[in-house]
N, C-alpha and C. Protein backbone atom coordinates (compact mmCIF):
# COMPACT_ATOMS: atom_id res chain seq x y z
N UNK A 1 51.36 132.35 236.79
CA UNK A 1 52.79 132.16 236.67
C UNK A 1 53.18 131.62 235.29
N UNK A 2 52.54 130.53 235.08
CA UNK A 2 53.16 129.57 233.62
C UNK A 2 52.52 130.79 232.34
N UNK A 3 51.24 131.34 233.10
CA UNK A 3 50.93 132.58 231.62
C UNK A 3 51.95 133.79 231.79
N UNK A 4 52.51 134.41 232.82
CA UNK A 4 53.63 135.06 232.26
C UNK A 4 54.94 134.70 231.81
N UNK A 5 55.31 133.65 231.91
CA UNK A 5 56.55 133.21 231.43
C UNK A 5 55.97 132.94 229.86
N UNK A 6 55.17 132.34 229.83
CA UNK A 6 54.56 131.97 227.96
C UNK A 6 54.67 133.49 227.29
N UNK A 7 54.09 134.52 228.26
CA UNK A 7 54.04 135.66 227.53
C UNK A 7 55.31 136.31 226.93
N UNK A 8 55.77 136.57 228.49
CA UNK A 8 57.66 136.47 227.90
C UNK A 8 57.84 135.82 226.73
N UNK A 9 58.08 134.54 227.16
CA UNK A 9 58.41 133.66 225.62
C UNK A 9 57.84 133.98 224.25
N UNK A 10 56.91 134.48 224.01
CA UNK A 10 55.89 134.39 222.57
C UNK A 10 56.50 136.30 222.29
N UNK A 11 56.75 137.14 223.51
CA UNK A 11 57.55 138.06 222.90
C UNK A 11 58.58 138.52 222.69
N UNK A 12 59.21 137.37 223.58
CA UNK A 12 61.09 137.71 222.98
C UNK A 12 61.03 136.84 221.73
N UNK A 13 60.12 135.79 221.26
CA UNK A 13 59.88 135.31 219.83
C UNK A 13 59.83 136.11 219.01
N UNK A 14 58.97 137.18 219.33
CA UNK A 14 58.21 138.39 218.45
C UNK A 14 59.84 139.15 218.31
N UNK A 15 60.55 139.11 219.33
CA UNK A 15 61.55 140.46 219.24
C UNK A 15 62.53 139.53 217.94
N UNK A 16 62.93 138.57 218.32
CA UNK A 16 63.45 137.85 217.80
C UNK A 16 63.44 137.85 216.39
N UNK A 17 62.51 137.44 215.62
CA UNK A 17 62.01 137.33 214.47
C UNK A 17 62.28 138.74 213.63
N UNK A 18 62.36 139.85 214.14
CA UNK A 18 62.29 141.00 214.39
C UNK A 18 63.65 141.45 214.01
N UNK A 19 64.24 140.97 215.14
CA UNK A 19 65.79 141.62 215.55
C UNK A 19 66.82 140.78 214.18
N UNK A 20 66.47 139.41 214.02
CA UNK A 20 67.16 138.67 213.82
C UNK A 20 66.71 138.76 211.70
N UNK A 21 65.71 138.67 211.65
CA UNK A 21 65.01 138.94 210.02
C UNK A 21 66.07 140.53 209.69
N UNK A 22 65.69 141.47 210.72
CA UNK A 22 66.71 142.51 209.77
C UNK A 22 67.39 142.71 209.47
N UNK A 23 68.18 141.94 210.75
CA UNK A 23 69.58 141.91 210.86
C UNK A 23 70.32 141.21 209.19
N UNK A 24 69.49 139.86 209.37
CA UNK A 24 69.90 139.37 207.92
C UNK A 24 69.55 139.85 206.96
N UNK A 25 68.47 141.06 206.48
CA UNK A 25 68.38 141.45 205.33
C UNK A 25 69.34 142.99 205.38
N UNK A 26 69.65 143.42 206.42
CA UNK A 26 70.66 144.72 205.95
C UNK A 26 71.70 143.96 206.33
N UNK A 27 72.37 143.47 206.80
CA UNK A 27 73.93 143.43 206.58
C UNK A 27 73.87 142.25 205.91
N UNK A 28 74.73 142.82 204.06
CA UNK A 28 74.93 142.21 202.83
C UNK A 28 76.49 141.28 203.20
N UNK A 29 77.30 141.86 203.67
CA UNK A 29 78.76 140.78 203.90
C UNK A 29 78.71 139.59 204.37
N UNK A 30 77.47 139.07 205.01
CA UNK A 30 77.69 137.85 206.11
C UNK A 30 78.07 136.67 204.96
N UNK A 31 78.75 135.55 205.54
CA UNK A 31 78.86 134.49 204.65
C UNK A 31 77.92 133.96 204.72
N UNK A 32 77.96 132.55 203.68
CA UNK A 32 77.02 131.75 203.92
C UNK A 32 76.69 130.88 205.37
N UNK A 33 77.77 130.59 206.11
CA UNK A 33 78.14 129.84 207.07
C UNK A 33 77.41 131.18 208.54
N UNK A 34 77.85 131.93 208.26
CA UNK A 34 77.52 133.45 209.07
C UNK A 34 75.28 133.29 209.01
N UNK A 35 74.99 133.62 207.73
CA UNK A 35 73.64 133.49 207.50
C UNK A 35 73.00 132.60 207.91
N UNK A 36 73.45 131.10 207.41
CA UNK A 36 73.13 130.25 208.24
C UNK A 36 72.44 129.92 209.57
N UNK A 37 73.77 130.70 210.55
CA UNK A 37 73.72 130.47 212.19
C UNK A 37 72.60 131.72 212.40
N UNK A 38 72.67 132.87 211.93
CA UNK A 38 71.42 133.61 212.07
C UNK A 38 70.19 133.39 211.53
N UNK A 39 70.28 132.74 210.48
CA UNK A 39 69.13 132.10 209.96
C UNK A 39 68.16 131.03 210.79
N UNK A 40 69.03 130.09 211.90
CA UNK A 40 68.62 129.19 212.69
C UNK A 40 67.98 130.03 213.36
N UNK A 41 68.52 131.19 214.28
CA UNK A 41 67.82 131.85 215.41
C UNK A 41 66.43 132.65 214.88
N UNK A 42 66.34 133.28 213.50
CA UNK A 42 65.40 133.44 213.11
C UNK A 42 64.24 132.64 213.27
N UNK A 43 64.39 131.20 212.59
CA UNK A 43 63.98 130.06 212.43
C UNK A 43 63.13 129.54 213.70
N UNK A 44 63.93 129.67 214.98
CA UNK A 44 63.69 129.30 216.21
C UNK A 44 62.38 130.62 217.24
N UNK A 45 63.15 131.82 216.69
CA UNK A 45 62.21 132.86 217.08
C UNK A 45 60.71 132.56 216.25
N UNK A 46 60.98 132.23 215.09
CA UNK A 46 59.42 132.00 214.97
C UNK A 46 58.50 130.56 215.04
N UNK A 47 59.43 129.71 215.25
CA UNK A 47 58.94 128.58 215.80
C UNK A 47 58.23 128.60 217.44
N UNK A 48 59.04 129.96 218.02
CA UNK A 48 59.30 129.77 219.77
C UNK A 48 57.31 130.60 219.34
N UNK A 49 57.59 132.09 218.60
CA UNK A 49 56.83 132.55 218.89
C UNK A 49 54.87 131.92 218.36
N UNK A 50 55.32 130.93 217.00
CA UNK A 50 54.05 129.87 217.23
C UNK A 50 53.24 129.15 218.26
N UNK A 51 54.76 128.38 218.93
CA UNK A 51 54.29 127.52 219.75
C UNK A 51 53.74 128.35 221.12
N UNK A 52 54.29 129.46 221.54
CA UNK A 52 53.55 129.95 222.51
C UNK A 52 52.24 130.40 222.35
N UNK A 53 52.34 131.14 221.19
CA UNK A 53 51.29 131.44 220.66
C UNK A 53 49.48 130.55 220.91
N UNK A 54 50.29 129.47 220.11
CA UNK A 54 48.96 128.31 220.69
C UNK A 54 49.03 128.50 222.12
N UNK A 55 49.69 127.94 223.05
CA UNK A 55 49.66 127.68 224.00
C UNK A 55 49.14 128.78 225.19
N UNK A 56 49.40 130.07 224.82
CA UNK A 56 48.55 130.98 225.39
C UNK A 56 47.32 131.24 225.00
N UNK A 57 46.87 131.03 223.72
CA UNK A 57 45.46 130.71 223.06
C UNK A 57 44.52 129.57 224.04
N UNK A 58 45.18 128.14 224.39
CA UNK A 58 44.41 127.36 224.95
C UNK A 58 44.94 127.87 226.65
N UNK A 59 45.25 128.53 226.66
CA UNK A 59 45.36 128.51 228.16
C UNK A 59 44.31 130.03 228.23
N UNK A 60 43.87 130.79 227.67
CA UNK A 60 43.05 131.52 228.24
C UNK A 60 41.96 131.92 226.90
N UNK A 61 41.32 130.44 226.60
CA UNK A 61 40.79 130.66 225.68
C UNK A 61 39.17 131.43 225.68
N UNK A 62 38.61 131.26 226.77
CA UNK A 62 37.71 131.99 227.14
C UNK A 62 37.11 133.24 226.81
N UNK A 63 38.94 134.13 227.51
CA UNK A 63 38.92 135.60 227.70
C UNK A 63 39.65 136.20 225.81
N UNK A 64 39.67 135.77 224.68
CA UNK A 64 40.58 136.60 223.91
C UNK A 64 39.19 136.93 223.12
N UNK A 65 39.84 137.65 221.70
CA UNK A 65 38.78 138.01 220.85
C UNK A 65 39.75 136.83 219.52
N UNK A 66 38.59 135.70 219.54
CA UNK A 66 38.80 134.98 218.69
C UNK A 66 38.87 134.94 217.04
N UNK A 67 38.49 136.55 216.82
CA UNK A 67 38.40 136.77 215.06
C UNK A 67 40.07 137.14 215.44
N UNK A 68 40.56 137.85 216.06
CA UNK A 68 42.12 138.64 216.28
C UNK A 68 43.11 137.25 216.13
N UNK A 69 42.85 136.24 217.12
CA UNK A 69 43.40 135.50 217.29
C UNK A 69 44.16 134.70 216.21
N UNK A 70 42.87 134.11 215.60
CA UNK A 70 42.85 133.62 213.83
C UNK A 70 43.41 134.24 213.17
N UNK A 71 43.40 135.86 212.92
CA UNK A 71 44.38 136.21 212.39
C UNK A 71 45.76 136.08 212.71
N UNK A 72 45.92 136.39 213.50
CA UNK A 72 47.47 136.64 214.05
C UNK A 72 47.86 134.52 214.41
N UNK A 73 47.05 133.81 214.69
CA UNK A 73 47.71 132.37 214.53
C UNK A 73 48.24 132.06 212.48
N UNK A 74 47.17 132.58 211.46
CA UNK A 74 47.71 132.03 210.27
C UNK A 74 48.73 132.76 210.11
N UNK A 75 48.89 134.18 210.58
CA UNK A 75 49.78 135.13 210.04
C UNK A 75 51.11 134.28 210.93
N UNK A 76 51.42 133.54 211.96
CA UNK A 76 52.16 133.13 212.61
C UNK A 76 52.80 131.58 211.78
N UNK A 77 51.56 131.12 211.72
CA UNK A 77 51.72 130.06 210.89
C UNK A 77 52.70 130.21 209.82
N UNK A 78 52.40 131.55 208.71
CA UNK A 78 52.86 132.26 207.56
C UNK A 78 54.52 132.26 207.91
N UNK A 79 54.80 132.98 209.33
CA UNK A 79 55.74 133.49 209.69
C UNK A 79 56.85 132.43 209.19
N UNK A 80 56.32 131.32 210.28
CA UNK A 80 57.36 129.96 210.61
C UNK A 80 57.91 128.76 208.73
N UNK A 81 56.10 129.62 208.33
CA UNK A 81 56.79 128.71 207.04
C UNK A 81 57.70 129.24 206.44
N UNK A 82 57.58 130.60 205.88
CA UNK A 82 58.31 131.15 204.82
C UNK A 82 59.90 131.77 205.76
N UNK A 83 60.02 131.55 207.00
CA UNK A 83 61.29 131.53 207.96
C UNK A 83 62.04 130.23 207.61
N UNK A 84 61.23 128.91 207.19
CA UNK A 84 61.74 127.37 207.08
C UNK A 84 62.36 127.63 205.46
N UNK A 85 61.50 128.05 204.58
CA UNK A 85 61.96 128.02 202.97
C UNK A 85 62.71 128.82 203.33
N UNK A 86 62.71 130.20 203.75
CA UNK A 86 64.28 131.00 203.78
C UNK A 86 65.71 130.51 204.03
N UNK A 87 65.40 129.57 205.21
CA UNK A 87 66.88 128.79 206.08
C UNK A 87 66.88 127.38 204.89
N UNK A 88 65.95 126.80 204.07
CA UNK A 88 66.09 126.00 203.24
C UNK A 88 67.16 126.57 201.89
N UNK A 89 66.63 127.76 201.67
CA UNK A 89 67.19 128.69 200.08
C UNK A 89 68.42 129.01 200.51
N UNK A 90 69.20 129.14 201.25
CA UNK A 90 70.01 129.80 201.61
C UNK A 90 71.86 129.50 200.37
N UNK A 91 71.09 128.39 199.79
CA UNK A 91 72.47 128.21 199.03
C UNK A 91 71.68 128.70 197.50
N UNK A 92 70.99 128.91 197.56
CA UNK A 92 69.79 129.27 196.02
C UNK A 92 70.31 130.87 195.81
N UNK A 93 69.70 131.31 194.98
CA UNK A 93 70.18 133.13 194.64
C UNK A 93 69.27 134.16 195.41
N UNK A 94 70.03 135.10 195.40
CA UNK A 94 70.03 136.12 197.05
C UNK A 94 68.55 136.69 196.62
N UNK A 95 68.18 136.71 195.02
CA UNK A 95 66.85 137.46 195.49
C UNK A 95 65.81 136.63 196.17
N UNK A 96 65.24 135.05 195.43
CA UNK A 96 64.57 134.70 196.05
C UNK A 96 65.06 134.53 197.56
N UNK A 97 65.60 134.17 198.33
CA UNK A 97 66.56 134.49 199.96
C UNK A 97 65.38 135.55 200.17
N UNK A 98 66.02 136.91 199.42
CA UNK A 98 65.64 137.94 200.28
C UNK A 98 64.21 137.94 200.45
N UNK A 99 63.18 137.42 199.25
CA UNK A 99 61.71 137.76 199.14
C UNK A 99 61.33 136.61 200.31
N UNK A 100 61.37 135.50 200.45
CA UNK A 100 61.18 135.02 201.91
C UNK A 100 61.44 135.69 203.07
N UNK A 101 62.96 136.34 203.27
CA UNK A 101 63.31 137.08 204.32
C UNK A 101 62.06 138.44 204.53
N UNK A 102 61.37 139.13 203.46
CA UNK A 102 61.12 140.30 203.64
C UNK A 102 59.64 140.26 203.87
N UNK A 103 59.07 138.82 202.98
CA UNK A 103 57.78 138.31 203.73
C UNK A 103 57.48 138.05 205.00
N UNK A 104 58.47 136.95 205.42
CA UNK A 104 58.63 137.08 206.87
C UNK A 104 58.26 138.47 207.54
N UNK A 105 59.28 139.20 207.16
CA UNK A 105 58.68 140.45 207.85
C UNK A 105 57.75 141.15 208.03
N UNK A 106 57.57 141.60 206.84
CA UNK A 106 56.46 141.88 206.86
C UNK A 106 55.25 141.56 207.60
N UNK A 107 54.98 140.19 207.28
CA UNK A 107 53.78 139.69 208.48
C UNK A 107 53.98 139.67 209.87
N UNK A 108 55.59 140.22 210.16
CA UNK A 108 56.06 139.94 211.90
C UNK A 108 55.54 141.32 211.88
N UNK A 109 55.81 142.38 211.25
CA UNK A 109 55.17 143.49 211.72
C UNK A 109 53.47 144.06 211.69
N UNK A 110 53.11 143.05 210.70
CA UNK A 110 51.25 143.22 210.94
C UNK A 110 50.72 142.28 211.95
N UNK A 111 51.42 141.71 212.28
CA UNK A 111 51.54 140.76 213.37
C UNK A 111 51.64 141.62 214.86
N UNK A 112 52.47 142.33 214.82
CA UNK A 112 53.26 142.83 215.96
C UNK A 112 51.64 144.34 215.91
N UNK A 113 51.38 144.68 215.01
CA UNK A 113 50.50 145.89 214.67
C UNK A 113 49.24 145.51 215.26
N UNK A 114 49.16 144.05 214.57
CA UNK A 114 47.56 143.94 215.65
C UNK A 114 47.15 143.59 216.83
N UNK A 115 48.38 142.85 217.29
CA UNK A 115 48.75 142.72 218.42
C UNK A 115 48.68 143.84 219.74
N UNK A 116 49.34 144.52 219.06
CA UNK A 116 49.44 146.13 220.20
C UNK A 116 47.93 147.45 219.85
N UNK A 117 47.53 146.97 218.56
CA UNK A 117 46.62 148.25 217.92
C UNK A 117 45.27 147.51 218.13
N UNK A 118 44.77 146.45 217.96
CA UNK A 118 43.82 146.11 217.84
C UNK A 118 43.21 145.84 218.83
């Protein structure tokens, strides 16, 4: 029971990070105040999807493949930091903004790749 609800959780994180990173790098009009509030949910999607992360790690630590794991925990790690400097930059100039925003991504989708491929 508590491992499918974690699972849920660690992938509406995943969607999140996802939904919410693109959202802020294609639509250019939002204000600052606008970016912001999406910036938090970003922020939170990859915080949500860390912390489950561990937490489904020690809850079925037995059964995973622990080289996969390591990857996809630093790449998570990666996620949440450069999600924190993004929602930090946000009054700084739009390119550095965007190169956090697009890092982020990036690793949500090699993230999301080894996850399902590996």
């Amino acid at each position: 029971m508590i491992h499918s609800i974690l699972y849920i959780l660690h992938i509406a994180g995943m969607l999140g990070i996802l939904g919410f990173g693109t959202y802020l790098l294609v639509k250019k009009d939002l204000t600052v105040e606008g970016k912001s509030k999406i910036a938090t949910y970003f922020l939170s999607s990859a915080h949500t999807q860390l912390l489950t992360g561990f937490l489904l790690f020690f809850l079925l630590m037995s059964e995973v493949n622990h080289m996969k794991i390591g990857i996809k925990m630093i790449l998570a790690i990666e996620i949440a930091i450069t999600a924190t400097i993004y929602k930090k930059k946000l009054n700084s100039s739009q390119l550095s903004q965007n190169l956090y925003l697009v890092i982020s991504l990036v690793s949500a989708v090699i993230v999301t790749a080894i996850a399902f491929l590996w």
